[in-house]
N, C-alpha and C. Protein backbone atom coordinates (compact mmCIF):
# COMPACT_ATOMS: atom_id res chain seq x y z
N UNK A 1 14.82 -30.46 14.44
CA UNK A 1 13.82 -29.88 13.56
C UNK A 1 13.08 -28.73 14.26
N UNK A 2 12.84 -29.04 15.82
CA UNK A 2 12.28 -27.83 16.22
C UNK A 2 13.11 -26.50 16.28
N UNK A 3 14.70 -26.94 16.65
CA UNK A 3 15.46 -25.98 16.62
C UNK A 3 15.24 -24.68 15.49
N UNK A 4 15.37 -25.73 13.87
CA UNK A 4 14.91 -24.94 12.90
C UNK A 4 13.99 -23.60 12.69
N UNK A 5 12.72 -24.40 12.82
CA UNK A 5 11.40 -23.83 13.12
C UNK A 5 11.61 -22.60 14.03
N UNK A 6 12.06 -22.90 14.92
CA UNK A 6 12.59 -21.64 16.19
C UNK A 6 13.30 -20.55 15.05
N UNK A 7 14.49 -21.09 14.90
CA UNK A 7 15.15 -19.83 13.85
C UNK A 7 14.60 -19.41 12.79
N UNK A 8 13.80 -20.24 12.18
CA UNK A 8 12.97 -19.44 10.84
C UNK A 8 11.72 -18.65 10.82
N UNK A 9 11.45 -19.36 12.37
CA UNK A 9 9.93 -17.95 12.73
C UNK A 9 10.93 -16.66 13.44
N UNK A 10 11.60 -16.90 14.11
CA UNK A 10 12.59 -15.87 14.29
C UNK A 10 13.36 -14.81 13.65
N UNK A 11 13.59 -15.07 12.24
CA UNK A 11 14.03 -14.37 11.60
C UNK A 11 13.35 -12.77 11.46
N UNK A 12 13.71 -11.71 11.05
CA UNK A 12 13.09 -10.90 10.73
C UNK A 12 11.95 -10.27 10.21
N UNK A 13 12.09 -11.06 9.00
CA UNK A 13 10.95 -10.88 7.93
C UNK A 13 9.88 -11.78 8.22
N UNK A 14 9.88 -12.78 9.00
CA UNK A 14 8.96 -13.75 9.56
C UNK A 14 8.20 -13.10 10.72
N UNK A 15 8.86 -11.96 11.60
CA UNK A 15 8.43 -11.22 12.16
C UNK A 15 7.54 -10.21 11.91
N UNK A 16 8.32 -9.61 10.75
CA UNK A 16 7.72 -8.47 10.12
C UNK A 16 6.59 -8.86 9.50
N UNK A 17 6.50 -10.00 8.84
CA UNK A 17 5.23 -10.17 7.90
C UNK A 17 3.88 -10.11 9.53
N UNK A 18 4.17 -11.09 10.28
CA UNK A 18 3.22 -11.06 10.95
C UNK A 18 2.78 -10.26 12.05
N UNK A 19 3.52 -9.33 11.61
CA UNK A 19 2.91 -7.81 12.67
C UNK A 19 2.79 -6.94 11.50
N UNK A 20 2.32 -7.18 10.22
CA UNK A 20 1.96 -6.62 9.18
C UNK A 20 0.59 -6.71 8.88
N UNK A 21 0.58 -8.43 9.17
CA UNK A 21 -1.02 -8.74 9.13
C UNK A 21 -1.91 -8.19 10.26
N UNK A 22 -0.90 -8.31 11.64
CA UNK A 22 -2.24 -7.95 12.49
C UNK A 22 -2.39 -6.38 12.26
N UNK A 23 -1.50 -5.46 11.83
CA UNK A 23 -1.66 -4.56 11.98
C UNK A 23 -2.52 -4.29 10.43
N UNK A 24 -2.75 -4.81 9.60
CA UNK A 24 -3.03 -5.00 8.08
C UNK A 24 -4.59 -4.74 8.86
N UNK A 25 -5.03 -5.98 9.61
CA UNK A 25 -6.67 -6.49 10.09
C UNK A 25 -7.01 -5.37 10.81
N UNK A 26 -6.17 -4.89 11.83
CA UNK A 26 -6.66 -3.83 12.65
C UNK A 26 -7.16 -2.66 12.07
N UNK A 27 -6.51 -2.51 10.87
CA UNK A 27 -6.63 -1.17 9.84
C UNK A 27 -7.80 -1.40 9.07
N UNK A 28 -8.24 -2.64 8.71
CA UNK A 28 -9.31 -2.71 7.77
C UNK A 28 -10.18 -3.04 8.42
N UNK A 29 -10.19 -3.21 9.75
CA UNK A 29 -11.49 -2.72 10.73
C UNK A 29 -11.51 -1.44 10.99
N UNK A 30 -10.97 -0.63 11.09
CA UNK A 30 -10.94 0.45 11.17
C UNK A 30 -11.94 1.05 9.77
N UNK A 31 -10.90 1.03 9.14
CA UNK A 31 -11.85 1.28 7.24
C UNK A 31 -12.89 0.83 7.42
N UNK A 32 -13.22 -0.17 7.76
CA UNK A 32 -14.65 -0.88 7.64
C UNK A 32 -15.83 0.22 8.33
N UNK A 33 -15.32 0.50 9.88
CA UNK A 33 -15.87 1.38 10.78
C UNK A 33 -16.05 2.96 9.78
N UNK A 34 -14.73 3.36 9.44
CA UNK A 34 -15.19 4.70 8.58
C UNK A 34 -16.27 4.84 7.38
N UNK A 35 -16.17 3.58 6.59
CA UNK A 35 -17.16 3.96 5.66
C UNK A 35 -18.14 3.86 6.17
N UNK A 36 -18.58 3.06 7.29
CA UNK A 36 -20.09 2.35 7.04
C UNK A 36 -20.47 3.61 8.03
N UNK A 37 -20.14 4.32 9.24
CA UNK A 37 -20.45 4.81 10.11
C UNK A 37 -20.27 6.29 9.76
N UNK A 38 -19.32 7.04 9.32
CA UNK A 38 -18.65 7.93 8.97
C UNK A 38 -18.78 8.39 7.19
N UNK A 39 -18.39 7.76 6.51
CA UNK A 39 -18.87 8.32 5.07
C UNK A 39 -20.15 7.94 4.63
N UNK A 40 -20.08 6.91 4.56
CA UNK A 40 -21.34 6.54 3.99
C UNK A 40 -23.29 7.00 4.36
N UNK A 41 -23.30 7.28 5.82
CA UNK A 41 -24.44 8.17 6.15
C UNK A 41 -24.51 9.40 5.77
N UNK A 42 -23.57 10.57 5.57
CA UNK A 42 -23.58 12.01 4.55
C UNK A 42 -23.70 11.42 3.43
N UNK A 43 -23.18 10.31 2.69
CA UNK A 43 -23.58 10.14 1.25
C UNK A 43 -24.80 10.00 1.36
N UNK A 44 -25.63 9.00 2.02
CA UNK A 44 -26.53 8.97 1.68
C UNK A 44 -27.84 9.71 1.57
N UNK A 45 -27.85 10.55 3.10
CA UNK A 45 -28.55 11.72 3.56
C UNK A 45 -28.48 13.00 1.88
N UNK A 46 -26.95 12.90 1.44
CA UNK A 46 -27.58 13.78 0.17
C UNK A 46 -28.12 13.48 -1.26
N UNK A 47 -27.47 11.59 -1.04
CA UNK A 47 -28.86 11.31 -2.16
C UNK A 47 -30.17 11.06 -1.71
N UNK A 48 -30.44 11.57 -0.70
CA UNK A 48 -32.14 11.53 -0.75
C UNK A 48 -32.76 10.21 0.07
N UNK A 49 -31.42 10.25 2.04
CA UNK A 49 -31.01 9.16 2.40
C UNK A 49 -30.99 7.75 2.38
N UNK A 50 -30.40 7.20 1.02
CA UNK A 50 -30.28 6.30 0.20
C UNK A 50 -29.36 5.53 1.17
N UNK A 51 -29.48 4.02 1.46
CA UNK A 51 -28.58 3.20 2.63
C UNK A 51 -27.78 2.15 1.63
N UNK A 52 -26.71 2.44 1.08
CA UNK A 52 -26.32 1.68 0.19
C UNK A 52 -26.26 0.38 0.53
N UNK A 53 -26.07 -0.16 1.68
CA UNK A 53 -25.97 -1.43 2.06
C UNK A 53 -27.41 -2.34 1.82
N UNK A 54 -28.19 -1.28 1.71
CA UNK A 54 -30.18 -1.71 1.55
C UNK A 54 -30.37 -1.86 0.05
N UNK A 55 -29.55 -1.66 -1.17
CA UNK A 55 -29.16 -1.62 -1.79
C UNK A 55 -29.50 -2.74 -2.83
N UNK A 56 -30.64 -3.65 -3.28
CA UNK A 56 -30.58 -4.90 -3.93
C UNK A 56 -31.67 -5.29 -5.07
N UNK A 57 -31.19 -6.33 -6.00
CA UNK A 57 -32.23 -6.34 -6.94
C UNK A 57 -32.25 -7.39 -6.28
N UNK A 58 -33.96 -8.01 -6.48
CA UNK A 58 -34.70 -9.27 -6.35
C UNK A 58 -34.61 -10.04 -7.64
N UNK A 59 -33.91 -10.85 -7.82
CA UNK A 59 -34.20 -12.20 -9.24
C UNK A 59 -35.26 -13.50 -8.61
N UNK A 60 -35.31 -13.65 -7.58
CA UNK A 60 -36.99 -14.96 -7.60
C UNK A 60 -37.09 -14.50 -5.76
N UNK A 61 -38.14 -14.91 -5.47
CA UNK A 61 -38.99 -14.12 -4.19
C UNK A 61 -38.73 -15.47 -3.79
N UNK A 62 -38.62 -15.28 -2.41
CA UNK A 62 -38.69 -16.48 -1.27
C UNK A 62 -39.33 -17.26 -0.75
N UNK A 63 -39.53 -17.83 0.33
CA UNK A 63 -40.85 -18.42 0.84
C UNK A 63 -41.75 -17.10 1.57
N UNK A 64 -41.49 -16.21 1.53
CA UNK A 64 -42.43 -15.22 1.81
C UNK A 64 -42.50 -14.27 0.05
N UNK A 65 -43.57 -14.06 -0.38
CA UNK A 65 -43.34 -13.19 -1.71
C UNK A 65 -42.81 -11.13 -1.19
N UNK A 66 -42.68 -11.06 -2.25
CA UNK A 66 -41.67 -9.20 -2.15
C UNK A 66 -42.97 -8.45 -2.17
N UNK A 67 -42.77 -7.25 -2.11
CA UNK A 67 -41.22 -6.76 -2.31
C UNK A 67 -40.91 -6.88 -1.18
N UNK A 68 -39.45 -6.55 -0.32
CA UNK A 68 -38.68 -6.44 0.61
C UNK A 68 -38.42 -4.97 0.70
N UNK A 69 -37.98 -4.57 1.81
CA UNK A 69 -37.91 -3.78 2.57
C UNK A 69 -36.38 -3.35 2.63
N UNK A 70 -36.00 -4.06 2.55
CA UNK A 70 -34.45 -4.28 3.32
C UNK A 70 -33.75 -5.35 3.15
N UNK A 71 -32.69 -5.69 3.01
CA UNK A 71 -31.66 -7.04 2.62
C UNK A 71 -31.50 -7.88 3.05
N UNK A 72 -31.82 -7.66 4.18
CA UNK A 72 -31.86 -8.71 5.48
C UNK A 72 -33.29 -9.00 5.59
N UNK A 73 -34.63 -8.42 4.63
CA UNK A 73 -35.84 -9.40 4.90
C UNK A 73 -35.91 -10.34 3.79
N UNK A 74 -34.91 -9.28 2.48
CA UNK A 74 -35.19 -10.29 1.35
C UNK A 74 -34.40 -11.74 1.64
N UNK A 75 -33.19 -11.67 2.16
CA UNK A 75 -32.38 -12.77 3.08
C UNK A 75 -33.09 -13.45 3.63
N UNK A 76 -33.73 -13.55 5.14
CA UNK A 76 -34.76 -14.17 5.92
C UNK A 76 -35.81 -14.74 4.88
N UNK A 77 -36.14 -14.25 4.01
CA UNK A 77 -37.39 -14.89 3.70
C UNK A 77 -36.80 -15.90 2.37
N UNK A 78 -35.42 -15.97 2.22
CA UNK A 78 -34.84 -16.72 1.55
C UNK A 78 -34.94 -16.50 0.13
N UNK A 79 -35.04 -15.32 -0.51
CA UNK A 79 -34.80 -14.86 -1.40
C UNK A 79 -33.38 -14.46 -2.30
N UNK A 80 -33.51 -14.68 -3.66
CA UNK A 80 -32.10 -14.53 -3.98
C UNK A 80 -32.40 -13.46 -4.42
N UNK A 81 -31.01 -12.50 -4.25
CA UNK A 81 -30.75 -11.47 -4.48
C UNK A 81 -29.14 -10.87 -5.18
N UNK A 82 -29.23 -9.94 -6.00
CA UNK A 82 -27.92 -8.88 -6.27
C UNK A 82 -28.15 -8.21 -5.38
N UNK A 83 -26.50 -8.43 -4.29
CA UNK A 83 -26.41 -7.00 -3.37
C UNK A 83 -25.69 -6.27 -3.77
N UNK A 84 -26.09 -5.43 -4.96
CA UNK A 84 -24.70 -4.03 -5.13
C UNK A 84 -24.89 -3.42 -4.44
N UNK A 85 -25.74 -3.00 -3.45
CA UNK A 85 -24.91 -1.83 -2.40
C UNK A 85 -24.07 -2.73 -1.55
N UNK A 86 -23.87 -3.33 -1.31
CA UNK A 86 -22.56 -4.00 -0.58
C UNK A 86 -21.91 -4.10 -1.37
N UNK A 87 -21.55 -3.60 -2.40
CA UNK A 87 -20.25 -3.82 -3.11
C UNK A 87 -20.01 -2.30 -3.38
N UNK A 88 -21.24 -1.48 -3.64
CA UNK A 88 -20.40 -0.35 -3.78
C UNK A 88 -19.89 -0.05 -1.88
N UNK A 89 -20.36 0.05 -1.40
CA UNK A 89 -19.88 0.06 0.38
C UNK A 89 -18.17 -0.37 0.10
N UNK A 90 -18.32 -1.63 -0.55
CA UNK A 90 -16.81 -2.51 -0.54
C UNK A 90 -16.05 -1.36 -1.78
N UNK A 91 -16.53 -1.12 -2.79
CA UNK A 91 -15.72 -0.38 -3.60
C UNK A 91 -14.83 1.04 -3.14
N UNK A 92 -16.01 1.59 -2.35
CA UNK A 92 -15.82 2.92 -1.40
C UNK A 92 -14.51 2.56 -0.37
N UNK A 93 -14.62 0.86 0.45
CA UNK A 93 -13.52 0.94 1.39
C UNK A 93 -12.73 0.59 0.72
N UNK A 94 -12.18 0.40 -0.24
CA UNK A 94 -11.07 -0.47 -0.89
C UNK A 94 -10.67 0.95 -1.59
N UNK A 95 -11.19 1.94 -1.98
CA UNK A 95 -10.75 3.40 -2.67
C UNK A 95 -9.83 3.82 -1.17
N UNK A 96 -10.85 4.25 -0.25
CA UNK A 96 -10.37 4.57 1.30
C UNK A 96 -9.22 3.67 1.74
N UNK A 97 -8.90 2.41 1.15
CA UNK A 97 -7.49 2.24 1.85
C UNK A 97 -6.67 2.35 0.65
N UNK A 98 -6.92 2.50 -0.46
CA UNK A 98 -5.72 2.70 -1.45
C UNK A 98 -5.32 4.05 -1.06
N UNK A 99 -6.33 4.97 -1.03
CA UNK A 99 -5.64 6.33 -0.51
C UNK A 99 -4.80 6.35 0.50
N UNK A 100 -5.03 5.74 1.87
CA UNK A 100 -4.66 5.97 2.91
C UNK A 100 -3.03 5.06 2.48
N UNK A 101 -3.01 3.85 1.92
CA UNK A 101 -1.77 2.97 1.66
C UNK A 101 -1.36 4.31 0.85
N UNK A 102 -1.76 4.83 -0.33
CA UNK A 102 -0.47 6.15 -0.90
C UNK A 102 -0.23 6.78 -0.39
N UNK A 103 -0.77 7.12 0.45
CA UNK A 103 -0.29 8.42 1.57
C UNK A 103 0.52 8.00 2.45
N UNK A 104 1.07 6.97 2.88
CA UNK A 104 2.01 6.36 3.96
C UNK A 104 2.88 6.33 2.79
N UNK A 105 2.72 5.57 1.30
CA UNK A 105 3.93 5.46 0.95
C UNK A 105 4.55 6.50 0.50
N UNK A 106 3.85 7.66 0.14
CA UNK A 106 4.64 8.92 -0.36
C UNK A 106 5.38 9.58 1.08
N UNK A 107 4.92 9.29 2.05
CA UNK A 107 5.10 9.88 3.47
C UNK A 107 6.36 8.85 3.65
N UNK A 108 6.49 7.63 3.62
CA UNK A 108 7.83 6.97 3.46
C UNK A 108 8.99 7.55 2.23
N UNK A 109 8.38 7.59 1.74
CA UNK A 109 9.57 8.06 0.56
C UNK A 109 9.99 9.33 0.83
N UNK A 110 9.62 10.30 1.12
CA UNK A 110 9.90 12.02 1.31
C UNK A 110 10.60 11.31 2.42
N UNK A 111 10.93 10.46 3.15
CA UNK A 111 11.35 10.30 4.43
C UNK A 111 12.80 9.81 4.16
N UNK A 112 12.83 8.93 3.08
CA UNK A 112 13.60 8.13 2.81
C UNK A 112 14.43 9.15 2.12
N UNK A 113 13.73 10.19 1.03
CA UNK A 113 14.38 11.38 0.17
C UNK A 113 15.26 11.82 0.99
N UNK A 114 14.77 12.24 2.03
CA UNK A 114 15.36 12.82 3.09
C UNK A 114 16.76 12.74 3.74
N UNK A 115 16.78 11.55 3.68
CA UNK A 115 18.04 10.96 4.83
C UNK A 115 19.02 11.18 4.13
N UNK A 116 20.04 11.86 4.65
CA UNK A 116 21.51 12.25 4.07
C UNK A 116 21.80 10.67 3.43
N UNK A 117 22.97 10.93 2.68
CA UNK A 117 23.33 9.57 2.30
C UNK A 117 24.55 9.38 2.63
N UNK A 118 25.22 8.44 3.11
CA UNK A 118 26.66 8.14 3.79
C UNK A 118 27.53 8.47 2.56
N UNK A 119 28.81 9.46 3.51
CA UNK A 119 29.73 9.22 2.57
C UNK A 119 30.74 8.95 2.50
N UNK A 120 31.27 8.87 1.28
CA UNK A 120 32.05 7.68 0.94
C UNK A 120 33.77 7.74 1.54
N UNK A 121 34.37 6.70 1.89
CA UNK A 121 35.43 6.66 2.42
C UNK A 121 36.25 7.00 1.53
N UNK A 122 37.13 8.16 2.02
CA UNK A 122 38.39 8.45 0.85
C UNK A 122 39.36 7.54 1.05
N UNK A 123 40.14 6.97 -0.42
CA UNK A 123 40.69 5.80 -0.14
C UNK A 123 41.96 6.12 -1.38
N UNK A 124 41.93 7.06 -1.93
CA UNK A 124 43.35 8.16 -2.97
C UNK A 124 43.61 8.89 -2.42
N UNK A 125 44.38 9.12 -2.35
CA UNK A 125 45.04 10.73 -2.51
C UNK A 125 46.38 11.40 -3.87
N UNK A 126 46.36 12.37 -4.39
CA UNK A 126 46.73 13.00 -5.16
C UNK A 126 48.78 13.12 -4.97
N UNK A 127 49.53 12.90 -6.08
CA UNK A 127 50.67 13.05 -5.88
C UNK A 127 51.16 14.26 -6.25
N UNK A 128 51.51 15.07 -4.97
CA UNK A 128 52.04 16.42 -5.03
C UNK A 128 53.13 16.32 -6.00
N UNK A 129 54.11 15.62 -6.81
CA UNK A 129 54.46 15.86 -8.11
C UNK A 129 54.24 15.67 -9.30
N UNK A 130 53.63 14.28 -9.03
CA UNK A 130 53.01 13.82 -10.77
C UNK A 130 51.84 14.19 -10.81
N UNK A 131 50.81 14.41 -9.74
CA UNK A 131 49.53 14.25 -9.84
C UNK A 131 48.91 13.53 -10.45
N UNK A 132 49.21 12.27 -10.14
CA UNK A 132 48.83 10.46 -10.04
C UNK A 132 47.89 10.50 -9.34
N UNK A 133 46.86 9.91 -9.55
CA UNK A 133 46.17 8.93 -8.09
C UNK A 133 47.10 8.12 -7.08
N UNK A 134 46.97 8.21 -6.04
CA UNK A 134 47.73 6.72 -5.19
C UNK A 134 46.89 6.41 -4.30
N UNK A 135 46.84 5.12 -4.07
CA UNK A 135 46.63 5.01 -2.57
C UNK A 135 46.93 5.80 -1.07
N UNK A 136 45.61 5.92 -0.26
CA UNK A 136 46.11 7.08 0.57
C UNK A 136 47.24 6.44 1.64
N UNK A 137 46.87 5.40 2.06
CA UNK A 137 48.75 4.98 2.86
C UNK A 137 49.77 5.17 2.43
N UNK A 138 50.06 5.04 0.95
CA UNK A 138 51.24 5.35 0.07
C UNK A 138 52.06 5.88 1.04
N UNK A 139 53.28 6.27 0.84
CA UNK A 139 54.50 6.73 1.08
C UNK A 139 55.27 7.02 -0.29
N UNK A 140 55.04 6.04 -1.30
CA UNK A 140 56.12 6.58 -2.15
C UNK A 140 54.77 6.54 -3.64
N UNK A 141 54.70 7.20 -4.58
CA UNK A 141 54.26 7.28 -5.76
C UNK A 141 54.78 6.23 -6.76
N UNK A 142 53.64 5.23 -7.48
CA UNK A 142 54.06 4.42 -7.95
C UNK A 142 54.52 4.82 -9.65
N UNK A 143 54.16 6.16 -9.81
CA UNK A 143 54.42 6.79 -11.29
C UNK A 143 55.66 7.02 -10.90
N UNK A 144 55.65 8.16 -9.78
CA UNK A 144 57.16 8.87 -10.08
C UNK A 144 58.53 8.56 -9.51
N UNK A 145 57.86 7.70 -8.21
CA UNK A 145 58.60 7.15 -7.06
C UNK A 145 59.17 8.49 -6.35
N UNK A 146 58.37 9.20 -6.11
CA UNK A 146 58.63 10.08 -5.19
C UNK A 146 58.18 9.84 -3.93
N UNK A 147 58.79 10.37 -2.68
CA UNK A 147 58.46 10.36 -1.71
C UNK A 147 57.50 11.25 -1.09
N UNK A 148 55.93 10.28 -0.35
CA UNK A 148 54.98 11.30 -0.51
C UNK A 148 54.98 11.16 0.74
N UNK A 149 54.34 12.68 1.81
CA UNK A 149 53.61 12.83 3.09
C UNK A 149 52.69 11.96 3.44
């Protein structure tokens, strides 16, 4: 049974999936790093530096009463809250990797467009009297029974 196990994590695609994921995680830390650090501070600086992640409605006040400041006091003081700016943040990285996933796959495909395509083994050849198809080993024509080169 362990033998099994050995050959079926072994296989290819058992491979491939899981250097898909780590490389999947590594990438959406990455994304994560671009929006929050990289896009998202010019967005906000030109709405009038708006911190989307600060972002929240108050529905009932905590053991400390509001308003709040910030998401993390309405949090601490145990308040419930809608965080849409963390979702638009999340909407923004999830746009940022659909782009970046189309752009690899159009960049695969022009690649793939690309590649000559094998060709095909000639496997007839033409009978210099009948102009039959034959097989290219032939020797003799099966229409005319002539003797071919």
């Amino acid at each position: 049974m362990l033998q099994e196990f050995k050959t079926f994590a072994m296989r290819g695609n058992v491979v491939d999936m899981a250097v898909g994921i780590i490389i999947g995680g590594a990438f959406g830390t990455i994304v994560k790093s671009l929006v929050a650090d990289v896009i998202m501070p010019p967005i906000g600086l030109l709405l009038g530096g708006v911190d989307f992640s600060d972002l929240f409605l108050t529905l009932k006040d905590g053991t400390v009463a509001g308003p709040y400041s910030t998401l993390a006091a309405a949090q601490e003081a145990g308040a419930v809250t809608i965080s849409y700016g963390v979702f638009i943040n999340s909407v923004i990285s999830f746009l940022i990797v659909a782009f970046a996933v189309f752009l690899l796959i159009k960049s695969i495909n022009k690649l793939q467009a690309e590649a000559p395509e094998p060709e095909e083994e000639v496997t007839t050849k033409e009978c210099p009297f009948c102009l039959s198809s034959i097989a290219i080993k032939a020797t003799r024509c099966p229409q005319c029974t002539s003797t071919v080169e």
